[in-house]
N, C-alpha and C. Protein backbone atom coordinates (compact mmCIF):
# COMPACT_ATOMS: atom_id res chain seq x y z
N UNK A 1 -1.48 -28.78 -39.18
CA UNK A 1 -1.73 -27.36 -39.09
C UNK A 1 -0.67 -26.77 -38.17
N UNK A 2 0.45 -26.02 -39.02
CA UNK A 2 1.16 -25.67 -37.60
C UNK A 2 1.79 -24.18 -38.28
N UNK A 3 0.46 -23.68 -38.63
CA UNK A 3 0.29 -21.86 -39.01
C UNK A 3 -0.19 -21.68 -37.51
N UNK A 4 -0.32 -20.84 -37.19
CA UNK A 4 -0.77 -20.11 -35.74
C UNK A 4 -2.30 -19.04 -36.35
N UNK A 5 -1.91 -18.83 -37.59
CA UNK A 5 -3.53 -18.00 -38.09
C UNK A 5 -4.10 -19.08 -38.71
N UNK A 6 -3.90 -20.35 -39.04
CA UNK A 6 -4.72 -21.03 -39.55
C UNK A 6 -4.96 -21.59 -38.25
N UNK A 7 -4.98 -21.96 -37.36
CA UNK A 7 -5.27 -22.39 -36.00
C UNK A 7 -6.18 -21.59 -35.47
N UNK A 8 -5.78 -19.76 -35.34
CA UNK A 8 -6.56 -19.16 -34.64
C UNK A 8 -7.91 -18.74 -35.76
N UNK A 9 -7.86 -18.76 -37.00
CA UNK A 9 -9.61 -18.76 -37.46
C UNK A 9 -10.18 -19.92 -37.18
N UNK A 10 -9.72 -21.00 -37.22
CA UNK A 10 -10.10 -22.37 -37.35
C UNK A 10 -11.43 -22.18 -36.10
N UNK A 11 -10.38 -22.30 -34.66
CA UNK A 11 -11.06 -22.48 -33.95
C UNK A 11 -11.73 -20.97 -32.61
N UNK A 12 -10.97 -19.99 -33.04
CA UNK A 12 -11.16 -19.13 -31.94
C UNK A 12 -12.88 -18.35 -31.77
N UNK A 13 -13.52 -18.81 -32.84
CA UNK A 13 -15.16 -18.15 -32.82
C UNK A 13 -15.68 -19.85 -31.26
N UNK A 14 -15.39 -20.40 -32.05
CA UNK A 14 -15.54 -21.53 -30.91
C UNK A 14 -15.05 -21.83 -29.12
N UNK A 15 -14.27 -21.10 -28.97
CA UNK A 15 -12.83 -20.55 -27.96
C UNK A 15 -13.74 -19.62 -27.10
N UNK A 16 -13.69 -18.44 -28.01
CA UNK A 16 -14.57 -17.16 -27.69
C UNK A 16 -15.89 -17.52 -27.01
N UNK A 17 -16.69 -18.22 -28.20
CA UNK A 17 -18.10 -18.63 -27.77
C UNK A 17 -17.90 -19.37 -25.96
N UNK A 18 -17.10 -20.45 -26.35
CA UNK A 18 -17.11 -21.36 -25.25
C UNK A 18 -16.73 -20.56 -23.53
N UNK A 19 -15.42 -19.64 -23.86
CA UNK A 19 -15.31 -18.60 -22.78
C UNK A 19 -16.89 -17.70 -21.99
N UNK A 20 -17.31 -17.15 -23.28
CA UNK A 20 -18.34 -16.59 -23.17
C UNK A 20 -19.25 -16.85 -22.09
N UNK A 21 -19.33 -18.39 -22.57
CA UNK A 21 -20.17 -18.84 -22.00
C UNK A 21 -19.91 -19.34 -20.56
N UNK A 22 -18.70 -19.55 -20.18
CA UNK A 22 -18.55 -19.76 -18.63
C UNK A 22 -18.28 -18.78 -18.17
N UNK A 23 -17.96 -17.31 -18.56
CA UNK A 23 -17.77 -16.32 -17.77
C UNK A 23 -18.89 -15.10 -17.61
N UNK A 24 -19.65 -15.19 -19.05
CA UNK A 24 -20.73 -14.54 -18.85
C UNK A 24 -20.33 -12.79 -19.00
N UNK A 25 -19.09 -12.61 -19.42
CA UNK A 25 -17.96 -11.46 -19.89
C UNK A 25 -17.35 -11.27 -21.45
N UNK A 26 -18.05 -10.26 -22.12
CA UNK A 26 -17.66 -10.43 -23.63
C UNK A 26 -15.50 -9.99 -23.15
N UNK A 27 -15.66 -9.09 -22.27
CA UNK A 27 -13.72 -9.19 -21.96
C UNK A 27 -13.32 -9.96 -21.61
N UNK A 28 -13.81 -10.66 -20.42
CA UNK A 28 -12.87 -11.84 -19.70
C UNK A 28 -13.18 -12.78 -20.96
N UNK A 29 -14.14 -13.12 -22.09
CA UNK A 29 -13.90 -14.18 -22.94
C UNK A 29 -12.58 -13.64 -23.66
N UNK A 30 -12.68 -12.74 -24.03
CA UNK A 30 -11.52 -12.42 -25.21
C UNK A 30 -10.62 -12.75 -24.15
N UNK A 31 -9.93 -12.16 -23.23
CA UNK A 31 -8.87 -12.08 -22.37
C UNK A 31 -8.49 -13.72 -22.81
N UNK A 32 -9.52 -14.87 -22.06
CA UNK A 32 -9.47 -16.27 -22.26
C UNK A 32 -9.10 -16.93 -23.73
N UNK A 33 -9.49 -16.27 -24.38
CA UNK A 33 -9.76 -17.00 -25.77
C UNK A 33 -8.05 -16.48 -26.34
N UNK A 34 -7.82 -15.59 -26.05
CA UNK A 34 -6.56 -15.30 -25.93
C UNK A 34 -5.41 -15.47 -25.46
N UNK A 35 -5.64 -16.03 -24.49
CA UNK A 35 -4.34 -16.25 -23.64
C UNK A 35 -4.78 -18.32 -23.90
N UNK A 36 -5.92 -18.63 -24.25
CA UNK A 36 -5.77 -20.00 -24.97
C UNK A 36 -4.70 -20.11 -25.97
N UNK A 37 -4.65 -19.66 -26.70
CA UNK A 37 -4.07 -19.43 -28.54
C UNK A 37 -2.69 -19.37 -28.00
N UNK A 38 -2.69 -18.31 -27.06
CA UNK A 38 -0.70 -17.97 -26.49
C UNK A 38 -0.48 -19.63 -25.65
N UNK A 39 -1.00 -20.21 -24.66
CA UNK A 39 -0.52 -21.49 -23.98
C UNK A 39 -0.54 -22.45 -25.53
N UNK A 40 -1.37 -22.25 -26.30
CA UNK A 40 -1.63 -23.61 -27.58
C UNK A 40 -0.66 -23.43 -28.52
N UNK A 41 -0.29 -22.49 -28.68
CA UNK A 41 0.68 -22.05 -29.56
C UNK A 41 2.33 -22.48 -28.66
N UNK A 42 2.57 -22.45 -27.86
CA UNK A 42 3.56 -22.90 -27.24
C UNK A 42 3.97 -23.98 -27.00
N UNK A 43 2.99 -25.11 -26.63
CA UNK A 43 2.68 -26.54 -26.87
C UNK A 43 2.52 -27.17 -28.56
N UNK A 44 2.52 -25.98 -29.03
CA UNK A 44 1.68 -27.12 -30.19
C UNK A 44 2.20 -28.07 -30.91
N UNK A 45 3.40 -28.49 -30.48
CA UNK A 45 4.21 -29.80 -30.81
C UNK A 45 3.93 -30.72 -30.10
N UNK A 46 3.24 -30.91 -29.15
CA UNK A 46 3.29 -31.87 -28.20
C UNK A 46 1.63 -32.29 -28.04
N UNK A 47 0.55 -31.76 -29.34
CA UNK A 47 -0.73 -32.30 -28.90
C UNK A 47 -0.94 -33.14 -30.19
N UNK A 48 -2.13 -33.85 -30.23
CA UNK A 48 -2.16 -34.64 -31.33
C UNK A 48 -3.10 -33.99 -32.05
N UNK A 49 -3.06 -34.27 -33.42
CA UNK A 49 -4.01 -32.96 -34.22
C UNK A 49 -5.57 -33.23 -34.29
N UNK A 50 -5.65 -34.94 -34.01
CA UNK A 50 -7.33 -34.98 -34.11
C UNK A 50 -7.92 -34.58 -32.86
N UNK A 51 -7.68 -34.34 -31.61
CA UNK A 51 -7.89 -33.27 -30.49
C UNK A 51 -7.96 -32.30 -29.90
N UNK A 52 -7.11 -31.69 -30.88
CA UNK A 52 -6.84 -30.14 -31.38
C UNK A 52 -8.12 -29.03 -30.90
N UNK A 53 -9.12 -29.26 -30.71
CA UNK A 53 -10.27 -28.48 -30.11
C UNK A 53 -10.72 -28.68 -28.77
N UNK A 54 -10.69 -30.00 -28.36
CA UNK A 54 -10.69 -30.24 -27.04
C UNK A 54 -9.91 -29.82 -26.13
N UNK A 55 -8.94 -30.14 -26.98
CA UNK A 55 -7.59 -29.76 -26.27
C UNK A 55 -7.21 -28.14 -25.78
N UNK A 56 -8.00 -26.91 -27.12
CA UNK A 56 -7.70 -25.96 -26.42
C UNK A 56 -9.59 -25.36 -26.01
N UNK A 57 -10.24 -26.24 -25.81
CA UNK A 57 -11.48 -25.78 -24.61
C UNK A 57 -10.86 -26.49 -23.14
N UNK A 58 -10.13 -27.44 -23.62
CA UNK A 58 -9.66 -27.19 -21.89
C UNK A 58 -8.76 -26.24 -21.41
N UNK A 59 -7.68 -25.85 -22.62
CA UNK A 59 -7.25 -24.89 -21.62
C UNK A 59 -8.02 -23.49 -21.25
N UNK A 60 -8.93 -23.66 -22.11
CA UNK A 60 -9.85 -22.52 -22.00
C UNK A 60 -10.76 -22.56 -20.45
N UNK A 61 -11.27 -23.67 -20.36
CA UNK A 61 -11.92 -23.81 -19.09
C UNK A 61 -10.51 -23.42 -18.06
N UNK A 62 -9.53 -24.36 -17.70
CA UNK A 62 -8.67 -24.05 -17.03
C UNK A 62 -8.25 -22.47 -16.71
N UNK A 63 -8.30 -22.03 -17.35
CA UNK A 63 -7.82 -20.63 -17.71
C UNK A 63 -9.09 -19.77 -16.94
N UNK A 64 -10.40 -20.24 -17.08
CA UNK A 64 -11.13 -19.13 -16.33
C UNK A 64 -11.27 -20.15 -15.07
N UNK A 65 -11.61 -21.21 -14.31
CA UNK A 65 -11.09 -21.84 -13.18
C UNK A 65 -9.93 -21.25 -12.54
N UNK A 66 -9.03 -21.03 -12.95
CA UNK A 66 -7.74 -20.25 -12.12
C UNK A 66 -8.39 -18.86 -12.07
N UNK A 67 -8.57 -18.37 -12.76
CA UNK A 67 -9.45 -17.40 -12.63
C UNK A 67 -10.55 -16.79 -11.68
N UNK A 68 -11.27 -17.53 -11.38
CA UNK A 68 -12.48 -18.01 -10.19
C UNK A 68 -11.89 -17.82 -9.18
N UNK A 69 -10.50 -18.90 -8.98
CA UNK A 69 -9.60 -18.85 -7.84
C UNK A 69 -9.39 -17.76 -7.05
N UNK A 70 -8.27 -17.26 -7.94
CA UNK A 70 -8.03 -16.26 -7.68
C UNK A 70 -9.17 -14.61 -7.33
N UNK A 71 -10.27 -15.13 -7.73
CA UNK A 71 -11.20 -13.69 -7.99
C UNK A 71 -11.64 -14.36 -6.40
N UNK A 72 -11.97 -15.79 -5.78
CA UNK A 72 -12.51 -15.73 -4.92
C UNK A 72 -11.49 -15.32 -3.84
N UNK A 73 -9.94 -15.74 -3.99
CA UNK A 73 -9.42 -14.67 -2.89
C UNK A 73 -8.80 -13.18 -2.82
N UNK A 74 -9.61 -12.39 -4.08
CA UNK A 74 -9.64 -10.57 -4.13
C UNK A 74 -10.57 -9.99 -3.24
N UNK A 75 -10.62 -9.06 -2.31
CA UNK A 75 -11.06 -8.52 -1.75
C UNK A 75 -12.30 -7.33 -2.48
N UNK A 76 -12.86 -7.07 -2.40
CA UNK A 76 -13.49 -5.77 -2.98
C UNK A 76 -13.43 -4.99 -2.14
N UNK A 77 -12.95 -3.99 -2.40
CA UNK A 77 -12.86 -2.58 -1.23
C UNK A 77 -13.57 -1.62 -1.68
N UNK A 78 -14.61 -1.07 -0.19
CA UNK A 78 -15.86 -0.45 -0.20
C UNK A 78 -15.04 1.04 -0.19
N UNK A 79 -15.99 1.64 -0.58
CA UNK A 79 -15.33 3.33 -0.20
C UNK A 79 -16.04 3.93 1.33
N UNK A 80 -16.48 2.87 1.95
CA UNK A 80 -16.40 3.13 3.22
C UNK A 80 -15.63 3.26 4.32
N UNK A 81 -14.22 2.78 3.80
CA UNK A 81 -13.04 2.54 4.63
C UNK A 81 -11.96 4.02 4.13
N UNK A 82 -12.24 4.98 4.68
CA UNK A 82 -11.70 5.98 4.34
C UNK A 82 -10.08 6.32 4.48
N UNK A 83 -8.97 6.52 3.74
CA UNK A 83 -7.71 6.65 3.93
C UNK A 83 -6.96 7.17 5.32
N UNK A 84 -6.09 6.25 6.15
CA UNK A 84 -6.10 6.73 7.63
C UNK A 84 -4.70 7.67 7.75
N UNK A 85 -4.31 7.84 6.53
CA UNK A 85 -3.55 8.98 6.58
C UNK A 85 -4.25 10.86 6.53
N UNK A 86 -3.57 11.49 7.02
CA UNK A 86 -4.02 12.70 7.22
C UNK A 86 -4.07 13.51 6.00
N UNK A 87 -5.00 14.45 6.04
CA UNK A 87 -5.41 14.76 4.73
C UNK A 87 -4.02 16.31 4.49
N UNK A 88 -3.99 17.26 3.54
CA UNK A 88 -3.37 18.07 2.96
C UNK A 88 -3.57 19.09 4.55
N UNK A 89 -4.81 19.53 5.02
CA UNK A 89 -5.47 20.23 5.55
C UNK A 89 -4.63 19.69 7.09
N UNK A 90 -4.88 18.67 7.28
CA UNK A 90 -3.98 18.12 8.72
C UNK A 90 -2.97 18.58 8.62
N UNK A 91 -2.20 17.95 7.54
CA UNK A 91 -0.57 18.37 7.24
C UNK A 91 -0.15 19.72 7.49
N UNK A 92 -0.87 20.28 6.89
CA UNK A 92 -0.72 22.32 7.27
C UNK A 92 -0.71 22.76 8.84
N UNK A 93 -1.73 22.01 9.21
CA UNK A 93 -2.20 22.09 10.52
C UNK A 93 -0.59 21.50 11.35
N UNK A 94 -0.38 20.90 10.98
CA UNK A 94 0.73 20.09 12.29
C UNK A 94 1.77 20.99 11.85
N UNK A 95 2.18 21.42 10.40
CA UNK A 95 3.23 22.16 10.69
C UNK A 95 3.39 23.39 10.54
N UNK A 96 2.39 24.11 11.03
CA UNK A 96 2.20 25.46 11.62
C UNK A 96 2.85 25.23 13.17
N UNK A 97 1.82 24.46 13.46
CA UNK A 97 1.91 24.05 14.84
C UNK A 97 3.39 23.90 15.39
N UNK A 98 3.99 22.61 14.72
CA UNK A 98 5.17 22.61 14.76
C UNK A 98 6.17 23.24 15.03
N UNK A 99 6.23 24.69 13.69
CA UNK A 99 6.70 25.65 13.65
C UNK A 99 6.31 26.66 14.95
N UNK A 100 5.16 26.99 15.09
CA UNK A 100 5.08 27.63 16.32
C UNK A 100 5.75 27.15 18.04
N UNK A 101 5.40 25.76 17.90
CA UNK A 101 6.60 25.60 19.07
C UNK A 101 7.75 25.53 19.12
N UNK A 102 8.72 25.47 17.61
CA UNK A 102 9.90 25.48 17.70
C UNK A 102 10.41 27.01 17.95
N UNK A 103 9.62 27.87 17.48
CA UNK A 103 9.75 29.31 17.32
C UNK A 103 9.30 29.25 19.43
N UNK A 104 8.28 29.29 19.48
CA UNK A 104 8.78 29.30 21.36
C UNK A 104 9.61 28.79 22.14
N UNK A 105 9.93 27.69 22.07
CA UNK A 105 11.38 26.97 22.07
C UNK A 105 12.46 27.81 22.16
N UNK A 106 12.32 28.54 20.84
CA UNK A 106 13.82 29.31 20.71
C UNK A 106 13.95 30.77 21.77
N UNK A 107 12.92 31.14 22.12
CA UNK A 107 12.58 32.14 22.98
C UNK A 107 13.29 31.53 24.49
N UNK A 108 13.64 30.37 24.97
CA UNK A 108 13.63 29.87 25.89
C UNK A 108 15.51 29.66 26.41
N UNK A 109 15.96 30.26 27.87
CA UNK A 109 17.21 29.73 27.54
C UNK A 109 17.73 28.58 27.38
N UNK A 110 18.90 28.32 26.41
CA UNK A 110 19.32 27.07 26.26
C UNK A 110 19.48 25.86 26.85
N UNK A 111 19.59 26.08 28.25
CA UNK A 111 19.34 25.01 29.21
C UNK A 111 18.11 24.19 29.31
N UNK A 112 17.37 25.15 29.21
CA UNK A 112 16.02 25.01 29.35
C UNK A 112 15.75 24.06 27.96
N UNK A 113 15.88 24.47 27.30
CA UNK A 113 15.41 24.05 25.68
C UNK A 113 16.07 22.90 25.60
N UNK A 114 17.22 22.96 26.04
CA UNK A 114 18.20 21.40 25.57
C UNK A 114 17.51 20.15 26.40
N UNK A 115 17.36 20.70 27.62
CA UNK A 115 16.51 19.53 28.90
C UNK A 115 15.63 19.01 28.03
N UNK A 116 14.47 20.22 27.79
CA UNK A 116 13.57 19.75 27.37
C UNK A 116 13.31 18.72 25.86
N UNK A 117 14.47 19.12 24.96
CA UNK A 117 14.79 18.55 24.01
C UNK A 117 14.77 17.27 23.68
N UNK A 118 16.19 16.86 25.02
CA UNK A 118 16.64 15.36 25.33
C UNK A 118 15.75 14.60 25.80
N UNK A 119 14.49 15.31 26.59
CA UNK A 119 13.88 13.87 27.17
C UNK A 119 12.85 14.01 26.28
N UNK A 120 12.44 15.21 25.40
CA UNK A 120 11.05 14.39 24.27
C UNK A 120 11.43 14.32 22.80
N UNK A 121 12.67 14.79 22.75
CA UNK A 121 13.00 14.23 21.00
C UNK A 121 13.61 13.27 21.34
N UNK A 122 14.49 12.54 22.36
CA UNK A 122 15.66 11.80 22.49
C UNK A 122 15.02 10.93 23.35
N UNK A 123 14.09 10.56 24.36
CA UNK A 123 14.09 10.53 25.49
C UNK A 123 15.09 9.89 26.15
N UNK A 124 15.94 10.58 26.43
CA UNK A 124 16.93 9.86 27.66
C UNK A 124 16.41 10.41 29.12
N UNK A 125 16.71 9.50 29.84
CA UNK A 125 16.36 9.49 31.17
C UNK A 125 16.82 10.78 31.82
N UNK A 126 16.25 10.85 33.03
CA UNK A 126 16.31 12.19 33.66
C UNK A 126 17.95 12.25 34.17
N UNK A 127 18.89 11.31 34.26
CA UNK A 127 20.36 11.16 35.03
C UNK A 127 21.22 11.91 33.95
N UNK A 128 20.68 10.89 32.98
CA UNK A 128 21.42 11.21 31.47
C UNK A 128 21.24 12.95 31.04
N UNK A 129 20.30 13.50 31.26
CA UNK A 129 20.24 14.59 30.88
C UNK A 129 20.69 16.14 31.87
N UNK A 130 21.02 15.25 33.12
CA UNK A 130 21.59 15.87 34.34
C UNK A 130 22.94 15.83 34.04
N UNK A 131 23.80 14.47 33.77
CA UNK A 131 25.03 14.55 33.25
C UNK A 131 25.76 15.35 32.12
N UNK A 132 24.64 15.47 30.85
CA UNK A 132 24.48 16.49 29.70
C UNK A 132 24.44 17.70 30.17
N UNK A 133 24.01 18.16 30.67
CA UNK A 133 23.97 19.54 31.35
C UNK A 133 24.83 19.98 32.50
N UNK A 134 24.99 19.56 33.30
CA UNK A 134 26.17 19.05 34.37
C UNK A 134 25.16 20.11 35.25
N UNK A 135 24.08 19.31 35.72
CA UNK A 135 23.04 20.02 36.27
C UNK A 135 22.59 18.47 37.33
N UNK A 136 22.22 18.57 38.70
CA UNK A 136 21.83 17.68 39.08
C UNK A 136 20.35 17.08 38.67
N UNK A 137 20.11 15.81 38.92
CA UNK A 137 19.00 14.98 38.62
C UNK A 137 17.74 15.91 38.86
N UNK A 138 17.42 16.58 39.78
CA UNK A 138 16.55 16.93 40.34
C UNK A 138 15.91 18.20 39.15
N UNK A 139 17.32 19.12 38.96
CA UNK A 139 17.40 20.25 38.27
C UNK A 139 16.87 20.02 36.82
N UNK A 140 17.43 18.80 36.42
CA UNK A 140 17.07 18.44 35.06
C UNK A 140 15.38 18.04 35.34
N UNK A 141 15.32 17.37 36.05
CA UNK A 141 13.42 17.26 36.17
C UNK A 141 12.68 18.55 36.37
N UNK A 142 13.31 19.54 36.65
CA UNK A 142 12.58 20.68 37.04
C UNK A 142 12.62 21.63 35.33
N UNK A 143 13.56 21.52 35.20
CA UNK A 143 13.94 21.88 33.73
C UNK A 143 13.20 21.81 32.59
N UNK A 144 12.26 20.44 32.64
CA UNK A 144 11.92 19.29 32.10
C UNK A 144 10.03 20.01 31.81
N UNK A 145 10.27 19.97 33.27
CA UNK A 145 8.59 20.07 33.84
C UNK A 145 7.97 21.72 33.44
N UNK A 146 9.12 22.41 33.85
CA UNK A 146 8.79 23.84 33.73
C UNK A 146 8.54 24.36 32.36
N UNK A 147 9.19 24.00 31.01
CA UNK A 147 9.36 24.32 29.60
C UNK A 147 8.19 23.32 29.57
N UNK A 148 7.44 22.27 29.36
CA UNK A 148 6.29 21.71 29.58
C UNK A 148 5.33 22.68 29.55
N UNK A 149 5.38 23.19 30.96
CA UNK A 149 4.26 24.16 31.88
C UNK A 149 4.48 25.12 30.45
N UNK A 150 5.12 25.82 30.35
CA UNK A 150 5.57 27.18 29.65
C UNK A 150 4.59 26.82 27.92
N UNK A 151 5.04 25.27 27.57
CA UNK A 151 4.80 25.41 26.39
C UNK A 151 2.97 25.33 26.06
N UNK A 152 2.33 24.35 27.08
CA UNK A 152 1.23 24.28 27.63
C UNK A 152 0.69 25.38 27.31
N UNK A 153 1.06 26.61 28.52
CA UNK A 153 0.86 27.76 28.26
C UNK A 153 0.11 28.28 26.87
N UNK A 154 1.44 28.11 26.14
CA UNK A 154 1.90 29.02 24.95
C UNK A 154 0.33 28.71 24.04
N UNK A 155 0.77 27.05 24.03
CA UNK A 155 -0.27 26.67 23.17
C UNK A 155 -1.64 26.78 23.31
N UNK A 156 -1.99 27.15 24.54
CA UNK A 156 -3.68 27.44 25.20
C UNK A 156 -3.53 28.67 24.57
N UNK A 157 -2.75 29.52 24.46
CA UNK A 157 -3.13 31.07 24.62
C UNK A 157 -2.95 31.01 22.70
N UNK A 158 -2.59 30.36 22.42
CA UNK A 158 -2.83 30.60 20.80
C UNK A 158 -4.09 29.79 20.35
């Protein structure tokens, strides 16, 4: 027998049944009984013909065994674990926000704004941003602290 449809009427009501029956799934049998016929059909030079049924209920068993396997290390995920990204509604929210402090920011003189810039978009150290400015250490901390205070401010009063 080395038709592939005389093979698959022969034995696939038997295939099917036998799936059936270890999975207890009219799909996962077909899925099985199917993907039997595709491994048997690929081999089928290499089995002997009076075994020919045994031969593909084992790969049939095999086939839902890996199966098992694998299902016992899938997780099922509850819809209790809610997505920890921020929703549409957050997103709006931060960049209003955003926008509103860059827009106070810009109200601010440049010194001021750049200090403040370097040590929370960039953070470079307070020396580094004294040298950037050609402002002493001290000045740049004050710089620093005050646009802080200011933005504090801003944002309480909105």
């Amino acid at each position: 027998m080395h038709n592939f449809s005389e093979l698959y009427d022969q034995y696939a009501s038997d295939i099917y049944r036998f799936a059936l029956w270890l999975s207890s799934n009219p799909m996962d049998a077909e899925d099985i009984t199917a993907e039997t016929f595709a491994r048997a059909w690929v081999r089928i030079g290499s089995i002997r013909m009076e075994t020919l049924k045994g031969y593909l209920l084992k790969i049939a068993r095999n086939i839902f065994l890996t199966r098992q396997r694998k299902r016992g290390r899938d997780m099922t995920l509850e819809d209790g674990f809610p997505d920890p990204s921020p929703g549409p509604e957050a997103m709006t929210e931060v960049r209003i926000t955003l926008a509103n402090v860059n827009a106070f920011l810009q109200t601010l003189p440049e010194c001021d704004r750049t200090a403040f810039l370097l040590r929370v978009q960039y953070d470079l150290p307070y020396g580094e941003i004294a040298r950037v400015l050609e402002v002493s250490e001290v000045a740049a901390r004050v710089k620093v602290h005050r646009t802080r205070k200011k933005l504090l401010f801003q944002m309480i009063k909105e």
